[in-house]
N, C-alpha and C. Protein backbone atom coordinates (compact mmCIF):
# COMPACT_ATOMS: atom_id res chain seq x y z
N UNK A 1 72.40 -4.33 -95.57
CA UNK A 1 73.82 -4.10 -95.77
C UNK A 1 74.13 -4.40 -97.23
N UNK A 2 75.31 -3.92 -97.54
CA UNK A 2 75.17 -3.90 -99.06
C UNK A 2 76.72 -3.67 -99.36
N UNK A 3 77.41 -4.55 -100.52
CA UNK A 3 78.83 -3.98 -100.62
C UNK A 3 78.41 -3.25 -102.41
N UNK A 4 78.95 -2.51 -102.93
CA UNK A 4 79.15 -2.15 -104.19
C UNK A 4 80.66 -2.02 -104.47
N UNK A 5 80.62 -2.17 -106.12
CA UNK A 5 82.20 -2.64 -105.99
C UNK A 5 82.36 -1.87 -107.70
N UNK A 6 83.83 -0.99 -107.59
CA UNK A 6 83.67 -0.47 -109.14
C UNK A 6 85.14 -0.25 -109.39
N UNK A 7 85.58 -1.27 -110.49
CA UNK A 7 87.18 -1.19 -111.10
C UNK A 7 87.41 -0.63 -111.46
N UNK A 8 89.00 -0.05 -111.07
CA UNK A 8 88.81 1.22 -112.19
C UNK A 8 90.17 0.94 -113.29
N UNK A 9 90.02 0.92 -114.31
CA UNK A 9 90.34 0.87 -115.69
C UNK A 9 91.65 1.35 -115.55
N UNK A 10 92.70 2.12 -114.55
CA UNK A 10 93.93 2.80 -114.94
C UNK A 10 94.58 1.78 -114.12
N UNK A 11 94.37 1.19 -112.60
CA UNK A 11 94.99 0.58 -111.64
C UNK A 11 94.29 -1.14 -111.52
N UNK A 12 95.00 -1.88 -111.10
CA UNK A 12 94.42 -2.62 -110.35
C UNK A 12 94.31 -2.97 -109.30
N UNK A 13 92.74 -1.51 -109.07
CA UNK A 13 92.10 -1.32 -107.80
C UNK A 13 90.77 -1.53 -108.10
N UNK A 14 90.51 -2.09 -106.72
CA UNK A 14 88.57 -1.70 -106.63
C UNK A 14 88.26 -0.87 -105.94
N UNK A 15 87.44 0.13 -106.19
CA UNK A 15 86.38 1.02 -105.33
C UNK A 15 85.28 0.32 -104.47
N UNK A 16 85.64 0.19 -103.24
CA UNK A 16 84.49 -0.91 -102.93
C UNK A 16 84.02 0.04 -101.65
N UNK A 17 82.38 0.13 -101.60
CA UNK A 17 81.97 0.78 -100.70
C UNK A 17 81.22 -0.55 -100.32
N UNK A 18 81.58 -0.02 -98.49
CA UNK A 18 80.51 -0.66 -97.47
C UNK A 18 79.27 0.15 -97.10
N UNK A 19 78.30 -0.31 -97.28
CA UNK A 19 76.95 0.22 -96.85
C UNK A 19 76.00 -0.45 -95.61
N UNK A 20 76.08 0.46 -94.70
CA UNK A 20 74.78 -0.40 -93.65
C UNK A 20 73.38 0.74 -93.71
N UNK A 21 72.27 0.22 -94.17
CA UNK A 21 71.20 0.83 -93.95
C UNK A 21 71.01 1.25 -92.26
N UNK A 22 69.97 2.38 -92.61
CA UNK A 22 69.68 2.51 -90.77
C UNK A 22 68.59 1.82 -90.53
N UNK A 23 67.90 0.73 -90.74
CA UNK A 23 67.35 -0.43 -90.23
C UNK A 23 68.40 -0.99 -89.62
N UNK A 24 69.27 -1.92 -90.11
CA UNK A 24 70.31 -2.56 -89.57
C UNK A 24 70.92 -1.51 -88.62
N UNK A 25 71.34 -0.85 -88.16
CA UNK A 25 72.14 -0.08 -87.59
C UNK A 25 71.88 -0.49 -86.06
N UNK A 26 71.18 -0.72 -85.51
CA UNK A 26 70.31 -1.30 -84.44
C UNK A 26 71.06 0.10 -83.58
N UNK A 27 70.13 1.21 -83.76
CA UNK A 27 71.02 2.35 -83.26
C UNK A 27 72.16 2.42 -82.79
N UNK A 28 73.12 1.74 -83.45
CA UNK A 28 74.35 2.20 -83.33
C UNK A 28 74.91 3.67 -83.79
N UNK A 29 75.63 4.50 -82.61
CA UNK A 29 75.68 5.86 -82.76
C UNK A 29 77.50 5.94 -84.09
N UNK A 30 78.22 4.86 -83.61
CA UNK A 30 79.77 5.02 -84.52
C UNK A 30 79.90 3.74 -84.44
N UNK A 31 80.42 3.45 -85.71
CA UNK A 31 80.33 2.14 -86.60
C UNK A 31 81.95 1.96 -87.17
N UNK A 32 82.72 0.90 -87.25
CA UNK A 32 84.00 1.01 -87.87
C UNK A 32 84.10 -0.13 -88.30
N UNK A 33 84.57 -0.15 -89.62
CA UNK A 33 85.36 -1.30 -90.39
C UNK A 33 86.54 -1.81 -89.86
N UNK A 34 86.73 -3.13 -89.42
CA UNK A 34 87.55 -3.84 -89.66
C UNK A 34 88.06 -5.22 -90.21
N UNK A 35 89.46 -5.64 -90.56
CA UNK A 35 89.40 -6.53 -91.60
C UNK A 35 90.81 -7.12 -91.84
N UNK A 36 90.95 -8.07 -92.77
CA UNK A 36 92.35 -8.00 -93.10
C UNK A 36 92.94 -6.83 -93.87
N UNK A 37 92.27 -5.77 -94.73
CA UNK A 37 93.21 -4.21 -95.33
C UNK A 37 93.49 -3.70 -94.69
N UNK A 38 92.98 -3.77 -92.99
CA UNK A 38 93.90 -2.89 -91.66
C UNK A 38 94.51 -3.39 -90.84
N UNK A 39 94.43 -4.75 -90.92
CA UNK A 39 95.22 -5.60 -89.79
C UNK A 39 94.22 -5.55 -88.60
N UNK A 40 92.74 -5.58 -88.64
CA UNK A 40 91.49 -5.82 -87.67
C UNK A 40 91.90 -4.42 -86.78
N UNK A 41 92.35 -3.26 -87.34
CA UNK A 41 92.08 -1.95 -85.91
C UNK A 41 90.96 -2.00 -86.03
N UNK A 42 90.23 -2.01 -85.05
CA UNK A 42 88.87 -1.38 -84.52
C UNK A 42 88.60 -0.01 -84.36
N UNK A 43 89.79 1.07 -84.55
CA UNK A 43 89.18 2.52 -84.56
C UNK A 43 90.32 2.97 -85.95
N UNK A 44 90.78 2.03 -86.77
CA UNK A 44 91.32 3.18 -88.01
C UNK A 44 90.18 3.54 -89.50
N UNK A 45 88.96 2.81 -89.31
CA UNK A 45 88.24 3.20 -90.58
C UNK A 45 86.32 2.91 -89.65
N UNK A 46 86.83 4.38 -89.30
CA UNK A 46 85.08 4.94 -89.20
C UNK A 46 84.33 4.93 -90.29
N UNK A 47 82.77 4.90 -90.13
CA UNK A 47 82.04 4.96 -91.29
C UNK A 47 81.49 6.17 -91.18
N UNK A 48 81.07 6.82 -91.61
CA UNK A 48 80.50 8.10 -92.16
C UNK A 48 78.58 8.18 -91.89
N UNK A 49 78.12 8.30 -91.35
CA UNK A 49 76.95 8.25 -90.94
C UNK A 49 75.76 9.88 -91.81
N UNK A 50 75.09 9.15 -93.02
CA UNK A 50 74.88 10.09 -93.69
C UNK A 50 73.70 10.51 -92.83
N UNK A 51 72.86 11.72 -93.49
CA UNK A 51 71.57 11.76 -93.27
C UNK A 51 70.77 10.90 -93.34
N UNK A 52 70.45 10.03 -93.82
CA UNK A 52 69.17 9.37 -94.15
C UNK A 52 69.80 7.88 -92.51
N UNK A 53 70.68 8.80 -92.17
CA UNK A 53 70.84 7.39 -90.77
C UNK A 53 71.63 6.51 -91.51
N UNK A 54 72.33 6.28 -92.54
CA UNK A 54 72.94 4.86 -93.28
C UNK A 54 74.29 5.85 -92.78
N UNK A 55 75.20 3.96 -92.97
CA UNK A 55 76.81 3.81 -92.35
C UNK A 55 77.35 4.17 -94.27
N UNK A 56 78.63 4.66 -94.61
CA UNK A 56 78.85 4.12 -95.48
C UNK A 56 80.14 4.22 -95.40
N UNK A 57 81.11 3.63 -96.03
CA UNK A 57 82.85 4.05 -96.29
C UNK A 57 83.15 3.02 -97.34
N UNK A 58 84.20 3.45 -98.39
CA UNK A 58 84.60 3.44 -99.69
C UNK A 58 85.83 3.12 -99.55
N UNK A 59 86.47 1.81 -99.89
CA UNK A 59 87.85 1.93 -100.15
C UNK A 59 88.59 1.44 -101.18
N UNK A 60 89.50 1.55 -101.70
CA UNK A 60 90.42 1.16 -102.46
C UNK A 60 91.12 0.22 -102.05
N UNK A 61 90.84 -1.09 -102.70
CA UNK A 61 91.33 -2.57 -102.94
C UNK A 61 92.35 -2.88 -103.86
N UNK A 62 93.71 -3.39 -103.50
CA UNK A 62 93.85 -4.19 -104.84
C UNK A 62 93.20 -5.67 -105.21
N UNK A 63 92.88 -5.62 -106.72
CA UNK A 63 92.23 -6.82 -107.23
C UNK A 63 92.80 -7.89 -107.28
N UNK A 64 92.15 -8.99 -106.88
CA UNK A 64 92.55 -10.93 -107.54
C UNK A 64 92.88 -10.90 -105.96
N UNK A 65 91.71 -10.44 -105.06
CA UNK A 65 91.94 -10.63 -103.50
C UNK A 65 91.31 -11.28 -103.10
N UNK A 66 90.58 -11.83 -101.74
CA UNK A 66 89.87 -11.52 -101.09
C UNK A 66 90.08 -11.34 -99.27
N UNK A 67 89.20 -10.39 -98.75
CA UNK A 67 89.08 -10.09 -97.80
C UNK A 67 88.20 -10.14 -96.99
N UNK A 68 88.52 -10.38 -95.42
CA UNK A 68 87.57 -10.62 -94.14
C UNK A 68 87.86 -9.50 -93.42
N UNK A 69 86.14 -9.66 -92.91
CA UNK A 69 85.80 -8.15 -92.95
C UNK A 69 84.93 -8.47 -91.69
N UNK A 70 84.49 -7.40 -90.93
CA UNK A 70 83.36 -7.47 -89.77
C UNK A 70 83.37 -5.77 -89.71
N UNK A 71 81.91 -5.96 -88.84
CA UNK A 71 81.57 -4.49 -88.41
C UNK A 71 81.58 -4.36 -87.06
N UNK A 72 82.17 -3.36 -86.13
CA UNK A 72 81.67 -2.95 -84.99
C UNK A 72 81.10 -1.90 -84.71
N UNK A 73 80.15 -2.40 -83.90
CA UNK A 73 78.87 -1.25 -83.53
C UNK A 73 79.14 -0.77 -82.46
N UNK A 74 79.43 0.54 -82.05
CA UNK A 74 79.60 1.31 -80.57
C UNK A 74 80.97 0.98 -80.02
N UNK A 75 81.99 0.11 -80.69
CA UNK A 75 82.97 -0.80 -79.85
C UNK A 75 82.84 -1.70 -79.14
N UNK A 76 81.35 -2.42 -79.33
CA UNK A 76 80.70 -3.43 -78.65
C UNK A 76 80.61 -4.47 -79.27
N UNK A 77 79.46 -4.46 -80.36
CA UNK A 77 79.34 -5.66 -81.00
C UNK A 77 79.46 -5.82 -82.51
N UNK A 78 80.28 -6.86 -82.32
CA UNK A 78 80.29 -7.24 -84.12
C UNK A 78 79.45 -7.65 -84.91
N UNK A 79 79.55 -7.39 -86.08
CA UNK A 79 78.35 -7.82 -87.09
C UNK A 79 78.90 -8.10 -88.30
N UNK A 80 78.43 -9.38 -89.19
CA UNK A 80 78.90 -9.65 -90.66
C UNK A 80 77.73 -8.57 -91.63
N UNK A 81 78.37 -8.45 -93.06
CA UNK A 81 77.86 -7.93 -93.96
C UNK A 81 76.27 -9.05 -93.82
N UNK A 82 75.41 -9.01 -94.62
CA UNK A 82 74.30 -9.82 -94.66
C UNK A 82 74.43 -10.27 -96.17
N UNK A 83 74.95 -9.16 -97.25
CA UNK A 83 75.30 -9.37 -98.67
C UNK A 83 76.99 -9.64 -99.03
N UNK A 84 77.58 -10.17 -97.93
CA UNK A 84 79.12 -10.65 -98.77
C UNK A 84 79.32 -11.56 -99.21
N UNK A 85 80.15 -11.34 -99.90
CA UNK A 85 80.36 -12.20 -101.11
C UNK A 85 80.45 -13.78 -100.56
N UNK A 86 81.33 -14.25 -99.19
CA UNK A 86 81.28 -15.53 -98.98
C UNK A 86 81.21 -14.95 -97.33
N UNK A 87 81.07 -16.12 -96.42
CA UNK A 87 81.73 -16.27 -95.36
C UNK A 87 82.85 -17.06 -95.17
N UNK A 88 83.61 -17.12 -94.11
CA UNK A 88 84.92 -17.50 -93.48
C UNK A 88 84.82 -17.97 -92.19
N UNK A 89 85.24 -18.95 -91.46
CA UNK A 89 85.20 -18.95 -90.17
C UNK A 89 86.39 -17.99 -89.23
N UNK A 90 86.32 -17.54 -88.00
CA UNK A 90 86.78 -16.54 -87.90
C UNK A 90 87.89 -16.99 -86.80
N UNK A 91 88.13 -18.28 -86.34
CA UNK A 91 88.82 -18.81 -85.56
C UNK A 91 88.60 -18.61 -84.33
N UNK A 92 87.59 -17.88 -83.80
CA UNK A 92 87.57 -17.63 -82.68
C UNK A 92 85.73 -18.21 -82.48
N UNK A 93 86.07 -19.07 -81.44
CA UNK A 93 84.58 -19.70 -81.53
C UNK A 93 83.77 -20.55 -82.94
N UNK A 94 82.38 -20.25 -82.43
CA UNK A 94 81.88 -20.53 -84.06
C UNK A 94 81.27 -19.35 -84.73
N UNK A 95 82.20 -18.18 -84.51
CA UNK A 95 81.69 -17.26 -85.56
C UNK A 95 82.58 -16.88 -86.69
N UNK A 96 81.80 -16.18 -87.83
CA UNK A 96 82.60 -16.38 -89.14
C UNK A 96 82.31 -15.14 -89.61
N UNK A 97 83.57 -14.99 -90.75
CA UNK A 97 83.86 -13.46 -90.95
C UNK A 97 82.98 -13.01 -91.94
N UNK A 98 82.46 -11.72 -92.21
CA UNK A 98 82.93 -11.60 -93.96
C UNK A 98 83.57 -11.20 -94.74
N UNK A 99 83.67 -12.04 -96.41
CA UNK A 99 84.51 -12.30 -97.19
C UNK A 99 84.23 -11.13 -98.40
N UNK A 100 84.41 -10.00 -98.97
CA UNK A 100 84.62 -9.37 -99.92
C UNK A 100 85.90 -9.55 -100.91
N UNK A 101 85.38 -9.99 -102.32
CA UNK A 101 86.49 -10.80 -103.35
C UNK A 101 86.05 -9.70 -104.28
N UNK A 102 87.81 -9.15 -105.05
CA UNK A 102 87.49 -8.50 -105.48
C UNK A 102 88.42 -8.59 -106.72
């Protein structure tokens, strides 16, 4: 998993793409972002499932943030980034979010 992150010079926004390789994917067929930039919907930001089997989706951040983030696989199970920037605990149990700062 992988975040990339690219400012752009007119706004203060980030371009920040989420990436899940298809190793990780643990055949998951539809994958969706959720987080605090959607208020945690579980079906408003699908990922895009290229050829090579990888998840990816790109969004526009404003900067001097940060955000918690998780993945769901199938509408089943959640998953943290493996490369975010921090973790968070997630209040629910002992699992914890991830954190993309941007």
């Amino acid at each position: 998993m992988s975040l990339s992150k690219r400012y752009l010079k007119t706004r203060p926004q980030c371009k920040v793409t989420f990436r899940i390789p298809r190793e990780a994917c643990n055949s998951a067929r539809k994958i969706t972002l959720a987080g605090d930039f959607n208020s945690w919907k579980t079906d408003s930001l699908p990922m895009k499932q290229l050829k090579s089997g990888d998840f990816t989706l790109t969004l526009d951040l404003p900067t001097e943030h940060s955000y918690q983030f998780r993945y769901l696989y199938d509408g089943q199970i959640w998953e943290n980034d493996w490369e975010a920037d921090d973790y968070m605990p997630s209040g629910v149990g002992d699992t914890e979010n991830s954190v993309v700062v941007v």
